[in-house]
Protein backbone atom coordinates (compact mmCIF):
# COMPACT_ATOMS: atom_id res chain seq x y z
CA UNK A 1 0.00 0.00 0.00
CA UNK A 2 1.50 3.47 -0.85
CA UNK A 3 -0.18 6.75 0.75
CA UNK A 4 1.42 9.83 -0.91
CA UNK A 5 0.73 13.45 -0.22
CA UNK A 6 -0.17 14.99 -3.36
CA UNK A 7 0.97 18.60 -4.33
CA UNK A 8 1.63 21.32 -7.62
CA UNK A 9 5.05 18.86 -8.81
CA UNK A 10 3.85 15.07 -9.20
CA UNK A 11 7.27 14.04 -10.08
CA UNK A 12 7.61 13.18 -6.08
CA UNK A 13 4.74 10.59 -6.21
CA UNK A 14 5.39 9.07 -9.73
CA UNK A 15 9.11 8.27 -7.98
CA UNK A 16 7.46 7.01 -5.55
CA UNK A 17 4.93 4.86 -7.01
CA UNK A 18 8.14 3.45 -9.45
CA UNK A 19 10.08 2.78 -6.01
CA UNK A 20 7.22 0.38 -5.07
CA UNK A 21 5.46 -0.53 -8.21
CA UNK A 22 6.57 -4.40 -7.86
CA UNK A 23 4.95 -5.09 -4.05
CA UNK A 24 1.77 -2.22 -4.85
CA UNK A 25 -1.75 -2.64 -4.35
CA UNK A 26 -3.21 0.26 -3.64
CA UNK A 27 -2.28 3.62 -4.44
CA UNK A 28 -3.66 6.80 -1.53
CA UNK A 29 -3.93 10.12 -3.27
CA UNK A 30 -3.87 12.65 -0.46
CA UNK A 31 -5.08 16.14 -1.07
CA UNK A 32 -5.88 19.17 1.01
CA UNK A 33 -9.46 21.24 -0.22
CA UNK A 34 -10.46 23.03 -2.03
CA UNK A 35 -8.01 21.79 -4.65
CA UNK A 36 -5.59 23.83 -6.51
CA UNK A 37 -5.44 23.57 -10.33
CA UNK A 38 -2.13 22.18 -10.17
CA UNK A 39 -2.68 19.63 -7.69
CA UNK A 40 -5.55 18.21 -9.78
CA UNK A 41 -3.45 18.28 -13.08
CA UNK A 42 -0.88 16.46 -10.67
CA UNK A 43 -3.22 13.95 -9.45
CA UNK A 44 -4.73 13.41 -13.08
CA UNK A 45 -1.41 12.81 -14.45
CA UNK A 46 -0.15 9.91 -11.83
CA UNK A 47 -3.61 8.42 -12.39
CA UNK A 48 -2.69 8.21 -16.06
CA UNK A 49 0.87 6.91 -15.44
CA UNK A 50 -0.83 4.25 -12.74
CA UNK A 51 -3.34 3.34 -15.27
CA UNK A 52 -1.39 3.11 -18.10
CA UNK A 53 2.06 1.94 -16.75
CA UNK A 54 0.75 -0.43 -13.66
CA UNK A 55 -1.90 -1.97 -15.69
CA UNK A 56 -0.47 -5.80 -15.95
CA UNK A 57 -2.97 -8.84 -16.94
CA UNK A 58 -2.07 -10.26 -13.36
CA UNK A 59 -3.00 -7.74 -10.99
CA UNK A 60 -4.75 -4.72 -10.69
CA UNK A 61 -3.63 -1.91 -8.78
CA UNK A 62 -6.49 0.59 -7.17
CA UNK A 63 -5.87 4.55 -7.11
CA UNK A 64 -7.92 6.17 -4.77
CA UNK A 65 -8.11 9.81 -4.17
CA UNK A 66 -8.56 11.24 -0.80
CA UNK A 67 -9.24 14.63 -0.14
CA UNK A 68 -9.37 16.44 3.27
CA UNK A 69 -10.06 19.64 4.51
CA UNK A 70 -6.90 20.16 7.09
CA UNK A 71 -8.41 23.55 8.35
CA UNK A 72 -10.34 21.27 10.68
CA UNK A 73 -6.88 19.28 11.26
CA UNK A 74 -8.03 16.20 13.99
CA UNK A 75 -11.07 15.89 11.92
CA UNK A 76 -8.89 15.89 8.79
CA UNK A 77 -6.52 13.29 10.53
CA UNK A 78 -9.52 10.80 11.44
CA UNK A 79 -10.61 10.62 8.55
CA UNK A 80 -7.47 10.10 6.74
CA UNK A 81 -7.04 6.80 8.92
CA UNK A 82 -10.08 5.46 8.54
CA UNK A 83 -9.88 6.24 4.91
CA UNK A 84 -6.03 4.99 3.95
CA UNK A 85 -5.11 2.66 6.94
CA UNK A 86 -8.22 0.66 7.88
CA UNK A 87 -8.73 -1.01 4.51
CA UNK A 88 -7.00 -4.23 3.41
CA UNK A 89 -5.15 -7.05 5.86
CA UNK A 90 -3.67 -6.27 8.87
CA UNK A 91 -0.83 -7.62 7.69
CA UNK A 92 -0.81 -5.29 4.87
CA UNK A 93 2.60 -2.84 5.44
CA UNK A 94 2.66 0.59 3.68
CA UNK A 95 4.16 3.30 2.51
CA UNK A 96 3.52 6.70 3.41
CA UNK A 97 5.51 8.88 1.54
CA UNK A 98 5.63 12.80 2.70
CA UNK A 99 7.30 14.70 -0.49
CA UNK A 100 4.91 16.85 -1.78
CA UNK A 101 1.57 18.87 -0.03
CA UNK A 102 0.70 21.01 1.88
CA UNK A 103 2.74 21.31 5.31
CA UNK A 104 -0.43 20.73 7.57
CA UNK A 105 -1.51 17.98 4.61
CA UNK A 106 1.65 16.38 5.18
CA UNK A 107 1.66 16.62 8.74
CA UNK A 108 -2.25 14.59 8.92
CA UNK A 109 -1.02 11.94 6.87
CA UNK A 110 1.78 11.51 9.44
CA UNK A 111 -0.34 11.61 12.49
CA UNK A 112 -3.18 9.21 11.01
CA UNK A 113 -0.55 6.55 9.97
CA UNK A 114 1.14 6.55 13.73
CA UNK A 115 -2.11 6.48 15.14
CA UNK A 116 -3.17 3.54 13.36
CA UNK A 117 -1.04 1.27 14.27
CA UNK A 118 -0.37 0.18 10.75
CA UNK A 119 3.18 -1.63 9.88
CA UNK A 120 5.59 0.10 7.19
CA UNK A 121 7.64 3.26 7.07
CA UNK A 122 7.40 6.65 6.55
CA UNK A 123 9.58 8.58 3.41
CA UNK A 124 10.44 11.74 2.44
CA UNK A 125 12.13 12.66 -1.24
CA UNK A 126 14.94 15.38 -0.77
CA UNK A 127 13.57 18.45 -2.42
CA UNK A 128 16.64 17.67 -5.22
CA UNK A 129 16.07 14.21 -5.73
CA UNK A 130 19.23 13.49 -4.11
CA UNK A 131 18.27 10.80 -1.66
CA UNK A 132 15.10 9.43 0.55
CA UNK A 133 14.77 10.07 3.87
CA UNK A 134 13.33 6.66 5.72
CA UNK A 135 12.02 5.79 9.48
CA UNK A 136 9.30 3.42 10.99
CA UNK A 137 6.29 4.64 12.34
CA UNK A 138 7.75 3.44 16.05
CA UNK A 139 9.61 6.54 16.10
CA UNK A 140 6.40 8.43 17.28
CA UNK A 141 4.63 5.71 18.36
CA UNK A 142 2.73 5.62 21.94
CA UNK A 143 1.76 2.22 23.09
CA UNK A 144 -1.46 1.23 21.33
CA UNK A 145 -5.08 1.65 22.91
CA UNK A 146 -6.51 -1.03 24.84
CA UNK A 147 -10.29 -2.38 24.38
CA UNK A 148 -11.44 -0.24 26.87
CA UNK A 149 -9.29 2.59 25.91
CA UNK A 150 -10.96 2.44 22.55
CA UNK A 151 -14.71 1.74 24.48
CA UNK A 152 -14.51 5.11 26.04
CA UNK A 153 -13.28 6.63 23.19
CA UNK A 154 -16.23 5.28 20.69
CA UNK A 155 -18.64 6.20 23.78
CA UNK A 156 -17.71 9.95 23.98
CA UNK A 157 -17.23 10.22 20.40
CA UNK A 158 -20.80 9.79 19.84
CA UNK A 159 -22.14 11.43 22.81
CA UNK A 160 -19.87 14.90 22.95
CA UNK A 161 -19.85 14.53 26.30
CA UNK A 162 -20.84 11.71 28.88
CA UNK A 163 -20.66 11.46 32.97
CA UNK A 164 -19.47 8.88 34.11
CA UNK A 165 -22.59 6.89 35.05
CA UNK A 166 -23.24 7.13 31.08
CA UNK A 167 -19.84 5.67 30.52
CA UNK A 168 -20.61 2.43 32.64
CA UNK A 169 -23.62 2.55 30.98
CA UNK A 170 -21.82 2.48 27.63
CA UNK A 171 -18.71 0.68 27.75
CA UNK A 172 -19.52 -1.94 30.17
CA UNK A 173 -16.19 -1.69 31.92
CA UNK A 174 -16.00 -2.27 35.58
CA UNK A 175 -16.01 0.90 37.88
CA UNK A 176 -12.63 0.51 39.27
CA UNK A 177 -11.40 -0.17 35.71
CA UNK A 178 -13.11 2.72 34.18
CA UNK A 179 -11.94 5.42 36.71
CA UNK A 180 -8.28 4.29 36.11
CA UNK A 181 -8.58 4.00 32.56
CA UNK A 182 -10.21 7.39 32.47
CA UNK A 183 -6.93 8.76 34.40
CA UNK A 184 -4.92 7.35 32.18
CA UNK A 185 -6.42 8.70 29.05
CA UNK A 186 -6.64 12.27 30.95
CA UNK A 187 -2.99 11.92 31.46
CA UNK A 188 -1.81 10.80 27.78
CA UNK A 189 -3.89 14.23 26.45
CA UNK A 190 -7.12 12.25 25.20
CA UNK A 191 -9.34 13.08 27.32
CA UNK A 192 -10.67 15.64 29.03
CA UNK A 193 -12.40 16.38 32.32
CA UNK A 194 -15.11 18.93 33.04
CA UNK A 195 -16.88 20.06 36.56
CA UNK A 196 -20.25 21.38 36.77
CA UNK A 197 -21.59 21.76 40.17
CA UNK A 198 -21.43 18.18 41.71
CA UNK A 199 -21.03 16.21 37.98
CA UNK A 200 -17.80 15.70 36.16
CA UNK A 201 -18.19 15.66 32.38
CA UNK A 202 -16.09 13.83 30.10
CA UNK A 203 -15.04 14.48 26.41
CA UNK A 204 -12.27 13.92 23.74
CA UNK A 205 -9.61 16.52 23.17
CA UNK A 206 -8.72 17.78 20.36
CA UNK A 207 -6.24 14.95 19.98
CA UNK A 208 -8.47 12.46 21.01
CA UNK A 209 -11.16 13.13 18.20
CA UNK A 210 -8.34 11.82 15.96
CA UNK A 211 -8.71 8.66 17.61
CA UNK A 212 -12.18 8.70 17.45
């Protein structure tokens, strides 16, 4: 699977896609909205070159473009992992190459593919095509969510906010359990607590809607 920022010079992908055109099979078109003319005539011409070049009797390689609006950046970044990371085998690895886009484009991409838990690595093409720039995903990566992690998560996600009776309610997680998994996501930044009068409220941060 290759995930590729998209941006005005398409050179950067179609390297990219040649790189990794033996093991591809898949092909994420990442774009920030409203698109620029030249990042459509970019995207048009690696679908051609996909189309045309990848096209064997044996396989068939899917292009997908994805388009975000990274104004609204942890909504931008959830989506991008649901869209680009949760398709396919979990032992699918991928690619996620960062050469071209928008900074806070590139930036998503980065964040949805470390949150997802996904196996590959992450590349960058030097700006003269002098060399790639390689790392794993482990380099940012927290340790993963647990079930109930991931229960509270889905619970406040749909709610906005819940109390903690409405989490038990929810996630069916035992109340010791649930008050120190609550701490815990308070204290890794995913959750947040709010007071009003004798009720505490709960609801995802910022970061945490990119979890969501």
């Amino acid at each position: 699977m290759l995930a590729a920022t998209v941006g005005f010079d398409e050179k950067f992908v179609l390297r990219a896609v040649m790189r990794h055109a033996d093991s591809l099979k898949r092909v994420y078109l990442v774009t920030a909205t409203p698109v620029d003319e030249r990042v459509a005539r970019a995207v048009k011409l690696v679908e051609e070159f996909v189309n045309r070049v990848l096209k064997e009797p044996w396989r068939e390689v899917k292009l997908e473009l994805v388009e975000v609006d990274v104004r609204d950046f942890f909504k931008a970044v959830a989506e991008l992992r649901r869209r680009c990371f949760e398709y396919g085998e979990a032992t699918d690895t991928y690619v996620v190459n960062l050469s071209g886009g928008m900074r806070a484009l590139v930036l998503a991409l980065l964040a949805a593919f470390v949150i997802s838990g996904r196996s590959g690595e992450v590349e960058v093409e030097l700006e003269n095509f002098s060399g790639v720039v390689r790392f794993g995903a482990e380099l940012f990566r927290w340790p993963g969510l647990g079930d109930y992690d991931r229960r509270i998560i889905r619970s406040l996600a749909q709610r906005g906010r819940a109390t903690y009776r409405e989490l038990l309610a929810d996630t069916g997680i035992p109340r010791a359990t649930l008050f120190r998994t609550l701490k815990s996501l308070r204290l890794r930044g995913l959750v947040k607590a709010e007071v009003v009068g004798r009720t505490s409220y709960y609801s995802l941060t910022e970061v945490g809607r990119a979890y969501a």
